[in-house]
N, C-alpha and C. Protein backbone atom coordinates (compact mmCIF):
# COMPACT_ATOMS: atom_id res chain seq x y z
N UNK A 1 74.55 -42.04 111.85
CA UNK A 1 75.46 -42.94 112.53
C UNK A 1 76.88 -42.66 112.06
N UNK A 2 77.89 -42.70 113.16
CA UNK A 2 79.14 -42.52 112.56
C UNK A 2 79.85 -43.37 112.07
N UNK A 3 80.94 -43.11 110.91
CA UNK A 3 81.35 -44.01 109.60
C UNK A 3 82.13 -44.97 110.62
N UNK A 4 82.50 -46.37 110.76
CA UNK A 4 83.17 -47.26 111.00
C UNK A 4 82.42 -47.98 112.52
N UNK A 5 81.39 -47.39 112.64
CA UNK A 5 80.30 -47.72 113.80
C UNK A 5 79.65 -49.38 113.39
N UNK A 6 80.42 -50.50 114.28
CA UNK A 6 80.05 -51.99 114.32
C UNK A 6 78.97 -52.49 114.07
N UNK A 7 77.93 -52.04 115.08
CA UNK A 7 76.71 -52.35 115.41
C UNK A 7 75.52 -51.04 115.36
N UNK A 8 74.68 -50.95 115.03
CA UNK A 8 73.41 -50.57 115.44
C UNK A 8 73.55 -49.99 116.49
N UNK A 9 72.57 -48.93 117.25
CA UNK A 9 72.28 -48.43 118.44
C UNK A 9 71.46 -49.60 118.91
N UNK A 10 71.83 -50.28 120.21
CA UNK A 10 70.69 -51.62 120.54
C UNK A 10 71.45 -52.76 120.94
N UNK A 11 72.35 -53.35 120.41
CA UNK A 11 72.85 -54.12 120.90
C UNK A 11 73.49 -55.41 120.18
N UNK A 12 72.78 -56.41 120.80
CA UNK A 12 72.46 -57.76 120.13
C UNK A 12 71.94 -57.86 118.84
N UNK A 13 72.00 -58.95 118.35
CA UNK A 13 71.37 -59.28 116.99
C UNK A 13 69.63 -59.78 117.25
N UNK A 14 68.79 -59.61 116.67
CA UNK A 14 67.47 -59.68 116.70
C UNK A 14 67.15 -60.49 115.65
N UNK A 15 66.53 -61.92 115.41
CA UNK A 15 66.11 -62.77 114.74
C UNK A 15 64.55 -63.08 115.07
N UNK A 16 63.83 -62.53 113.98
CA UNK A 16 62.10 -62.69 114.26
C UNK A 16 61.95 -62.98 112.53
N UNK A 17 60.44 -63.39 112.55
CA UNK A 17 59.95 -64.09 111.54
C UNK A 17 59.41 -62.11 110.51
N UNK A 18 60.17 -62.23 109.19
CA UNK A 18 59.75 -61.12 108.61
C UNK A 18 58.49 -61.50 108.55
N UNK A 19 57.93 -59.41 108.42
CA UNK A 19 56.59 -59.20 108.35
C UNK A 19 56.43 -58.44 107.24
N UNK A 20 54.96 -58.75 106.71
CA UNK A 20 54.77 -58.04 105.19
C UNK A 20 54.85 -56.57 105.19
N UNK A 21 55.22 -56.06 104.33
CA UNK A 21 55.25 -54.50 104.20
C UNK A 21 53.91 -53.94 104.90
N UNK A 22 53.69 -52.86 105.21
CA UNK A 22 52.86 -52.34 105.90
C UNK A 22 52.57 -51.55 104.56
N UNK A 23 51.47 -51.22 104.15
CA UNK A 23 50.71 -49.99 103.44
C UNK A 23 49.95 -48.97 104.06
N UNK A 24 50.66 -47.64 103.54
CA UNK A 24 50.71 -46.63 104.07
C UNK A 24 48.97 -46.32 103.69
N UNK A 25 48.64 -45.35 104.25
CA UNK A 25 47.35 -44.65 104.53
C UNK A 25 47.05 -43.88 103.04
N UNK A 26 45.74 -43.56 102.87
CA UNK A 26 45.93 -42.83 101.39
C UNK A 26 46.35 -41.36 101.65
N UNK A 27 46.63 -41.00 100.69
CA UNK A 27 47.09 -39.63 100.96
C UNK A 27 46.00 -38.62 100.65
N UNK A 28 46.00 -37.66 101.18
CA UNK A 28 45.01 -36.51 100.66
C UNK A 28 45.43 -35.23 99.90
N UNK A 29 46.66 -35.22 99.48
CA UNK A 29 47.19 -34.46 98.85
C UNK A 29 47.02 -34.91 97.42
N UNK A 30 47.46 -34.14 96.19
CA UNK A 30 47.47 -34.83 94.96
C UNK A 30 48.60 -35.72 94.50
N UNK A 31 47.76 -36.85 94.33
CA UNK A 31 48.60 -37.95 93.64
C UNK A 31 49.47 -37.82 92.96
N UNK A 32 50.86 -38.20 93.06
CA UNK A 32 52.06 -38.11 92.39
C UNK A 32 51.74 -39.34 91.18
N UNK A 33 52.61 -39.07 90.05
CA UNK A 33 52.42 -40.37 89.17
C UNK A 33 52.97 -41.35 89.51
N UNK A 34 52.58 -42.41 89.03
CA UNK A 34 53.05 -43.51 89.62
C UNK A 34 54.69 -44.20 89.34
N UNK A 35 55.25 -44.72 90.59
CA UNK A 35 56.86 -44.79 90.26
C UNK A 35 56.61 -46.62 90.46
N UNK A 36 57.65 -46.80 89.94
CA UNK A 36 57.82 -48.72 89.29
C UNK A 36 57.96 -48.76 91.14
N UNK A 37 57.89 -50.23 91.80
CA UNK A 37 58.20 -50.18 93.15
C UNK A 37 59.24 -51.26 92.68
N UNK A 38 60.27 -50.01 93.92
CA UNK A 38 61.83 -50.83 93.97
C UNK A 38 62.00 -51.12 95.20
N UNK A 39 60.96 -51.55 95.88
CA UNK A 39 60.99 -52.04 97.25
C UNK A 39 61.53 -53.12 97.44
N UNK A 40 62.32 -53.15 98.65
CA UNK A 40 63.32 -54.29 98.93
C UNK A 40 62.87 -55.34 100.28
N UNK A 41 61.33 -54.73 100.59
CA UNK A 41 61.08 -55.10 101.71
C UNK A 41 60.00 -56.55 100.77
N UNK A 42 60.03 -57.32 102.09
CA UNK A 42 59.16 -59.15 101.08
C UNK A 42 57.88 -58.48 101.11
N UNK A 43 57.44 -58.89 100.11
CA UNK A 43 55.68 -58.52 99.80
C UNK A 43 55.00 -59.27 100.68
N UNK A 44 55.16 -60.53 99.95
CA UNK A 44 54.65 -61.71 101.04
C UNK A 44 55.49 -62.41 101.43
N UNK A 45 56.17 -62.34 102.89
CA UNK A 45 56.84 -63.15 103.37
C UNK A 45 56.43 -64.80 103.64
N UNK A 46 56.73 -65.73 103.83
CA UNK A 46 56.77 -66.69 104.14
C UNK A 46 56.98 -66.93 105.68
N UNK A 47 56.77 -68.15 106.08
CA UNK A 47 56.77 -68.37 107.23
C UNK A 47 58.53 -69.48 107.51
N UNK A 48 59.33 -69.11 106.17
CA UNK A 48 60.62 -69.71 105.94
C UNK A 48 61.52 -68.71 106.16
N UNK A 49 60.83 -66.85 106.17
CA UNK A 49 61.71 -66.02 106.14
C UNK A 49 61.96 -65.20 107.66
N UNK A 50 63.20 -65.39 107.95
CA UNK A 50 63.49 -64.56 108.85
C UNK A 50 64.63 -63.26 108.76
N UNK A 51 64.18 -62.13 109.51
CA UNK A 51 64.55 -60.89 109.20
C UNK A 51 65.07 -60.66 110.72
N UNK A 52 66.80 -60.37 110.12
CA UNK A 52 67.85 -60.12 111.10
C UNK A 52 67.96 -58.66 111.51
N UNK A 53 67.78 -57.95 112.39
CA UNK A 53 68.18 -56.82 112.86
C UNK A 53 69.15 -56.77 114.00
N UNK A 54 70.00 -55.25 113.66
CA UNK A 54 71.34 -54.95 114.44
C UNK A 54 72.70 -55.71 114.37
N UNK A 55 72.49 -55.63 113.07
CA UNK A 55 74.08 -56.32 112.07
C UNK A 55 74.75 -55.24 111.73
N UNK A 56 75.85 -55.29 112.18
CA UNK A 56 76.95 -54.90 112.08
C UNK A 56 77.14 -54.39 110.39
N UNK A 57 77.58 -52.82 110.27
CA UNK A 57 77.27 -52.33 108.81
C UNK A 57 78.08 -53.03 108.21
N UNK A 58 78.77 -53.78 108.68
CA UNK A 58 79.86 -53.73 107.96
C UNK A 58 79.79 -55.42 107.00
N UNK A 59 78.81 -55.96 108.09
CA UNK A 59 78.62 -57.56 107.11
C UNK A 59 77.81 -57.16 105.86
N UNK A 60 78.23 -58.03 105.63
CA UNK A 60 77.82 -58.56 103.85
C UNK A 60 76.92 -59.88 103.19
N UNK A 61 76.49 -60.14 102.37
CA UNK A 61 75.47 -61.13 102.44
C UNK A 61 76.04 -62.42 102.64
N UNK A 62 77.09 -62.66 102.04
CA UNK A 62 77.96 -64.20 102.52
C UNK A 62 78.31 -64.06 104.12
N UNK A 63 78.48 -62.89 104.87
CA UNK A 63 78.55 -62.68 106.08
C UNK A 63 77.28 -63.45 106.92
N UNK A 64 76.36 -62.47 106.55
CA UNK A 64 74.76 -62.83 107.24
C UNK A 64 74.69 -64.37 107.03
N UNK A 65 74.57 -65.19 105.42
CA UNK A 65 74.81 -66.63 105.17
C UNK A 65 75.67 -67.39 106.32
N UNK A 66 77.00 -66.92 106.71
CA UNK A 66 78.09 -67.59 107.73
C UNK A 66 77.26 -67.85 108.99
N UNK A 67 76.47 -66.78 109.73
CA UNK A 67 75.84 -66.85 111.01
C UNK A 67 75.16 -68.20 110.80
N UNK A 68 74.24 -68.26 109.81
CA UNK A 68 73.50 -69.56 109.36
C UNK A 68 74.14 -70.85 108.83
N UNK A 69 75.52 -71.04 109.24
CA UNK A 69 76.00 -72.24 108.33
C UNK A 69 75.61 -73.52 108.91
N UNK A 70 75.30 -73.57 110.17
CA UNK A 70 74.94 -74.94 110.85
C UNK A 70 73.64 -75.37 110.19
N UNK A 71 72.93 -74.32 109.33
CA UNK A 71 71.47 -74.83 108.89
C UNK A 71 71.63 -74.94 107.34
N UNK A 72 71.41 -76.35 106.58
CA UNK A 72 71.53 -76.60 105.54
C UNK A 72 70.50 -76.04 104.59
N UNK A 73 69.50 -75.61 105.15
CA UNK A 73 68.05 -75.45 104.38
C UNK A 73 68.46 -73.49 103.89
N UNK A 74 69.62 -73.05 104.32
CA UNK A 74 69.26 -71.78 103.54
C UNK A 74 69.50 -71.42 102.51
N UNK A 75 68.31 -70.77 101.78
CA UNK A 75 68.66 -70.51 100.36
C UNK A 75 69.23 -69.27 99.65
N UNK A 76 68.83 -68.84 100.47
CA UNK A 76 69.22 -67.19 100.18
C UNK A 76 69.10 -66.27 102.02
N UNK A 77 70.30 -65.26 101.36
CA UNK A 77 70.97 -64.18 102.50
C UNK A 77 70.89 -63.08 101.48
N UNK A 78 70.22 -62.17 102.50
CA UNK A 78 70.21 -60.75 101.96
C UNK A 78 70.50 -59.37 102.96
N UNK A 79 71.48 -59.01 102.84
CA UNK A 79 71.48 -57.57 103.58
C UNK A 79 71.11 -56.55 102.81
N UNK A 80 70.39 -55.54 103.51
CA UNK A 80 69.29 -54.74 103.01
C UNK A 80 70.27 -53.04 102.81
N UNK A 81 70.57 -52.90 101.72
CA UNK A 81 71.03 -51.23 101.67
C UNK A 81 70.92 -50.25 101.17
N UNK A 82 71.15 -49.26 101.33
CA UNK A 82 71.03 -47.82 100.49
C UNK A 82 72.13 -47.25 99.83
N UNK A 83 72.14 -47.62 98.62
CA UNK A 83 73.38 -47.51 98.12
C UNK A 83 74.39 -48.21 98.45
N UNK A 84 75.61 -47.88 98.61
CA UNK A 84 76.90 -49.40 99.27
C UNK A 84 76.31 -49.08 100.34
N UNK A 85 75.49 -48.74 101.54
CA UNK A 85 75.80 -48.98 102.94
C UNK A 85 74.85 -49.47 103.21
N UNK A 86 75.32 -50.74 104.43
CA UNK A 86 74.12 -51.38 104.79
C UNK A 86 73.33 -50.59 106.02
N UNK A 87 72.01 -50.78 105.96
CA UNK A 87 71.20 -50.51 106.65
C UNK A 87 70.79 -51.36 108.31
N UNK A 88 71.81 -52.02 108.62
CA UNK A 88 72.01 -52.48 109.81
C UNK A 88 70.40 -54.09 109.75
N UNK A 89 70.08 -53.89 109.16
CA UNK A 89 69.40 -55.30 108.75
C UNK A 89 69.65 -56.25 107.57
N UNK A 90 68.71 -57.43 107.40
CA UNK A 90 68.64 -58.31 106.24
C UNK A 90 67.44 -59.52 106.87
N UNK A 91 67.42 -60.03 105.47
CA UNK A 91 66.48 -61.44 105.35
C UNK A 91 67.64 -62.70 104.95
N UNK A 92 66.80 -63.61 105.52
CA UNK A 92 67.47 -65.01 105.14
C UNK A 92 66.15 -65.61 104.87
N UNK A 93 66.27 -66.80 103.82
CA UNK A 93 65.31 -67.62 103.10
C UNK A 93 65.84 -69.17 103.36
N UNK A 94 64.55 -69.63 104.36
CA UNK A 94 65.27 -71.22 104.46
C UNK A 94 64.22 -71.70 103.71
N UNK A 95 64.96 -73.38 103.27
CA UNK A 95 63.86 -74.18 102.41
C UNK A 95 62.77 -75.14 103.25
N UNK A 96 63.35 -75.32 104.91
CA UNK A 96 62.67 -76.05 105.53
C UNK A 96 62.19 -75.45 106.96
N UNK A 97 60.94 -75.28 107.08
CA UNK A 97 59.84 -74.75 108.05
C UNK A 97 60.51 -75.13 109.77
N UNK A 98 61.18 -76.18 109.58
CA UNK A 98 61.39 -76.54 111.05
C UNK A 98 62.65 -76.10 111.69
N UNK A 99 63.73 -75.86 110.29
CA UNK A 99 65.06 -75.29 110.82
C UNK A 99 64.84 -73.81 110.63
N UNK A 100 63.94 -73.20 110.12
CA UNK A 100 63.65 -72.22 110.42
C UNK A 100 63.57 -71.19 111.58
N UNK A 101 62.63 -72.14 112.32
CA UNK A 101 62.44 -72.03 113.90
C UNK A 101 63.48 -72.55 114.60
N UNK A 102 63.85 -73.47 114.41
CA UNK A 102 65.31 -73.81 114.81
C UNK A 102 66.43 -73.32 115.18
N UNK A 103 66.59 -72.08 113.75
CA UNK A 103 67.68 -71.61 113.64
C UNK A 103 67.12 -70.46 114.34
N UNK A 104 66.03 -69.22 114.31
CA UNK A 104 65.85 -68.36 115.41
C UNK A 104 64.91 -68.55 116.24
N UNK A 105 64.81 -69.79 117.27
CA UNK A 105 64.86 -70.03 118.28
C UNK A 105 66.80 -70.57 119.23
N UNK A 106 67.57 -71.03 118.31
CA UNK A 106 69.07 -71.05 118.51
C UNK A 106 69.81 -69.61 119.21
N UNK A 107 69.45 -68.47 117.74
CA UNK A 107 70.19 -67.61 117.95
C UNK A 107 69.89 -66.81 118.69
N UNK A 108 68.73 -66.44 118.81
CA UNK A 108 67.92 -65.55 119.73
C UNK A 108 68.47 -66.01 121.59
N UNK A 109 68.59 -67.16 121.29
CA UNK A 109 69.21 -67.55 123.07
C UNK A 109 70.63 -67.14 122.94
N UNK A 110 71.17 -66.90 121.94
CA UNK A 110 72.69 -66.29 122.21
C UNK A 110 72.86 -65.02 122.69
């Protein structure tokens, strides 16, 4: 993607309920040793967490937090990156199940 590029290829912003990591297939080659996991993706998501796609590289986690300010229940904003650059997604963590849905059933109609 080229450097100062807004948005994602796609469009709109995408608000769905994160899903647990997927585990990959075994391998049939020989086993590498084992590396610590620095995975950034939720193990077990919750049914409080929703995962934003086609954000703009350029927001930041108090950014992603701002979209959500009408909802009191969030606890945590996370944009997801590789090194300084964001990866055009993130998670948000609300404390209450109903503004949850609330909040992406809201944005999703925008």
């Amino acid at each position: 993607a080229p450097r100062g590029r807004e948005a994602p290829a796609g469009g709109e912003l995408v608000i769905a309920l994160a899903r647990p990591k997927k585990v990959s297939a075994k391998r049939t080659r020989q086993p590498r040793e084992p590396r610590e996991n620095t995975s950034i993706r939720l193990e077990e998501p919750s049914t409080n967490d929703l995962c934003c796609r086609n954000l703009p590289f350029t927001l930041d986690d108090e950014g992603l937090r701002a979209i959500f300010k009408d909802y009191s229940s969030v606890d945590s904003a996370r944009i997801i990156t590789r090194g300084t650059r964001s990866r055009g997604y993130g998670f948000v963590h609300f404390t209450d199940a109903a503004e949850t849905a609330a909040a992406q059933a809201a944005l999703n109609d925008q």
